[in-house]
Protein backbone atom coordinates (compact mmCIF):
# COMPACT_ATOMS: atom_id res chain seq x y z
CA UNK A 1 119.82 16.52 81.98
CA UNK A 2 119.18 18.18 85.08
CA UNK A 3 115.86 19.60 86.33
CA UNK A 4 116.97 23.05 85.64
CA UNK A 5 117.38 22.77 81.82
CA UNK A 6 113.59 21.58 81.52
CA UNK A 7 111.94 25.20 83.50
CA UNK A 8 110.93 27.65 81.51
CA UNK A 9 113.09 30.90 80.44
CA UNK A 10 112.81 34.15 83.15
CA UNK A 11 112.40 37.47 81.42
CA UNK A 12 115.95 37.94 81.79
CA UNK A 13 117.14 34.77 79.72
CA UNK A 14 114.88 36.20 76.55
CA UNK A 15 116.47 38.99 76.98
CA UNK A 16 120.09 37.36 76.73
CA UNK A 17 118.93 35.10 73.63
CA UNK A 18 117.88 38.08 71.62
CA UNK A 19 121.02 39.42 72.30
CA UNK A 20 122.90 36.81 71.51
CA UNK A 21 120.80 36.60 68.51
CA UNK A 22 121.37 40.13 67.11
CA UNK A 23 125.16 39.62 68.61
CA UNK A 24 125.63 36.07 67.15
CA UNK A 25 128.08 37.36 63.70
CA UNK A 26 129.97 39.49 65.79
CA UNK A 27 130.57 36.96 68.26
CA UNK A 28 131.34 34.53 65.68
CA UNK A 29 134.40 36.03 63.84
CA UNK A 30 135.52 37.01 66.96
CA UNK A 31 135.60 33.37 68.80
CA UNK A 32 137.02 32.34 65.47
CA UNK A 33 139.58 35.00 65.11
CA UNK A 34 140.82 34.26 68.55
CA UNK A 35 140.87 30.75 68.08
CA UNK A 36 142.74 30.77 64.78
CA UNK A 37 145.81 33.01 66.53
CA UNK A 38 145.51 30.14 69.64
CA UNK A 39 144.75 27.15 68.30
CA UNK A 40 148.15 25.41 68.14
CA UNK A 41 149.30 26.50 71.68
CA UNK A 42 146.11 24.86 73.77
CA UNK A 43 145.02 21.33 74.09
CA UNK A 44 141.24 22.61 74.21
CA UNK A 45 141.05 23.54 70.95
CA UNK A 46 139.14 20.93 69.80
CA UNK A 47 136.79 20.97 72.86
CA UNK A 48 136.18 24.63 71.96
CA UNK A 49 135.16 24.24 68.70
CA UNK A 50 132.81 20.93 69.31
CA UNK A 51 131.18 23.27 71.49
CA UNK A 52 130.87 25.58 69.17
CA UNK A 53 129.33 23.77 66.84
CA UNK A 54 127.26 22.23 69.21
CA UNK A 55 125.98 26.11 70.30
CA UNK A 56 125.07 26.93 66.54
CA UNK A 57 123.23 23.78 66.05
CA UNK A 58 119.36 24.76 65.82
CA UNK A 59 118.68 20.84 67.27
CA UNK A 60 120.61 22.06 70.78
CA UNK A 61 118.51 23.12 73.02
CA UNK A 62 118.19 26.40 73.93
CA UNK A 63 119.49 26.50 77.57
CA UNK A 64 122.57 24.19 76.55
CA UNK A 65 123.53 26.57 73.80
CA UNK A 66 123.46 29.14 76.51
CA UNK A 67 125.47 27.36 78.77
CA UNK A 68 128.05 26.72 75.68
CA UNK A 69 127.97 31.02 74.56
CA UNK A 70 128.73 32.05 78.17
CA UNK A 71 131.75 29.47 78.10
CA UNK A 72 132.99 30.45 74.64
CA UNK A 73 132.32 34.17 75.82
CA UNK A 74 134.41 34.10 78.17
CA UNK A 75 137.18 32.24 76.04
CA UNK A 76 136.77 35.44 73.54
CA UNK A 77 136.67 38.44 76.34
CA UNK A 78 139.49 40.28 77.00
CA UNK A 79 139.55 39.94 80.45
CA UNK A 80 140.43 36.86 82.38
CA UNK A 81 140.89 35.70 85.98
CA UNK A 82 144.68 35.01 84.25
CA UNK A 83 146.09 37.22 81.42
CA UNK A 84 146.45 34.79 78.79
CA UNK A 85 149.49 35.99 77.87
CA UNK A 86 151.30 34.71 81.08
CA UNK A 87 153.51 31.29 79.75
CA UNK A 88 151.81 28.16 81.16
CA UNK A 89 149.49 29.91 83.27
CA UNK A 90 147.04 31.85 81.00
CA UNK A 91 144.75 29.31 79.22
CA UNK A 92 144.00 27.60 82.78
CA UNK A 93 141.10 30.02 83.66
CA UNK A 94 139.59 29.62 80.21
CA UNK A 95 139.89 25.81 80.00
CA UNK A 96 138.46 25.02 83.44
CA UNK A 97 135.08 27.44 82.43
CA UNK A 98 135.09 25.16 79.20
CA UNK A 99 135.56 22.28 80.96
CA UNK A 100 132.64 22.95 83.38
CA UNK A 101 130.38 23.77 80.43
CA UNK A 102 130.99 20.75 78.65
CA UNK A 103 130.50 18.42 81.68
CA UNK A 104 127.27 20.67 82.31
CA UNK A 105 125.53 19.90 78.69
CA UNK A 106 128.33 16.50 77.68
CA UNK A 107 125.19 14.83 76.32
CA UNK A 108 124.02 17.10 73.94
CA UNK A 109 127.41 17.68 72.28
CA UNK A 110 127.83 15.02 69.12
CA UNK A 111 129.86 12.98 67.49
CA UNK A 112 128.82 15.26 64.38
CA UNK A 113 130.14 18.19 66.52
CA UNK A 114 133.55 16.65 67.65
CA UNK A 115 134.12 15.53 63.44
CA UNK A 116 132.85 19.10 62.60
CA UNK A 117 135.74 20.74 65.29
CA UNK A 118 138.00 17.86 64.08
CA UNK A 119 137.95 19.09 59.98
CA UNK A 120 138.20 22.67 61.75
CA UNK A 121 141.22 22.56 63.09
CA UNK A 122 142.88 20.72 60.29
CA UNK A 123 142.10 23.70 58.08
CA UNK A 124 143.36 26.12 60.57
């Protein structure tokens, strides 16, 4: 891991992890919402969900599940650099931010987490 994921937290990165503590259920059914109506149409699925998984594991460490929430948040916002609604075009933003993410923290995502996003998606 790099340098950067070993510092210690600013006052400001607290603040966003008791956030996305008290946030955490809300944020939940929503990623999972969206990615139930989605699922079929994007290739990423499956990356999206290992990362979930990874994010909600208590062994992850806290600045990769950070990295992992901002990715999946902004998956689940509403508002993109592309509508997702645009044919071909829409998921590109999204997949490229998850992409990045998972190449940022690709260690700390497990085979435990891909099997977990595997069984997922089957049930979807």
């Amino acid at each position: 891991m790099s340098e950067g994921f070993s510092a210690s937290f600013s006052r400001e990165e607290i603040e966003a992890i008791r956030k996305s503590l008290r946030d955490e259920a809300k944020f939940g059914s929503d990623f999972m919402a969206r990615l139930k109506r989605v699922a079929k149409r994007i290739p990423f699925a499956g990356d999206l969900l290992a990362a979930w998984f990874c994010a909600r594991d208590p062994a992850t460490p806290r600045r990769v599940r950070m990295t992992l929430l901002a990715a999946l948040g902004y998956f689940v916002l509403p508002v993109d650099a592309i509508p997702d609604i645009m044919p071909l075009l829409g998921f590109t933003d999204d997949a490229a931010v998850i992409a990045a993410a998972i190449a940022a923290v690709a260690g700390s995502i497990t085979p435990e987490h891909r099997e977990r996003a595997k069984q997922a998606l089957a049930e979807f």
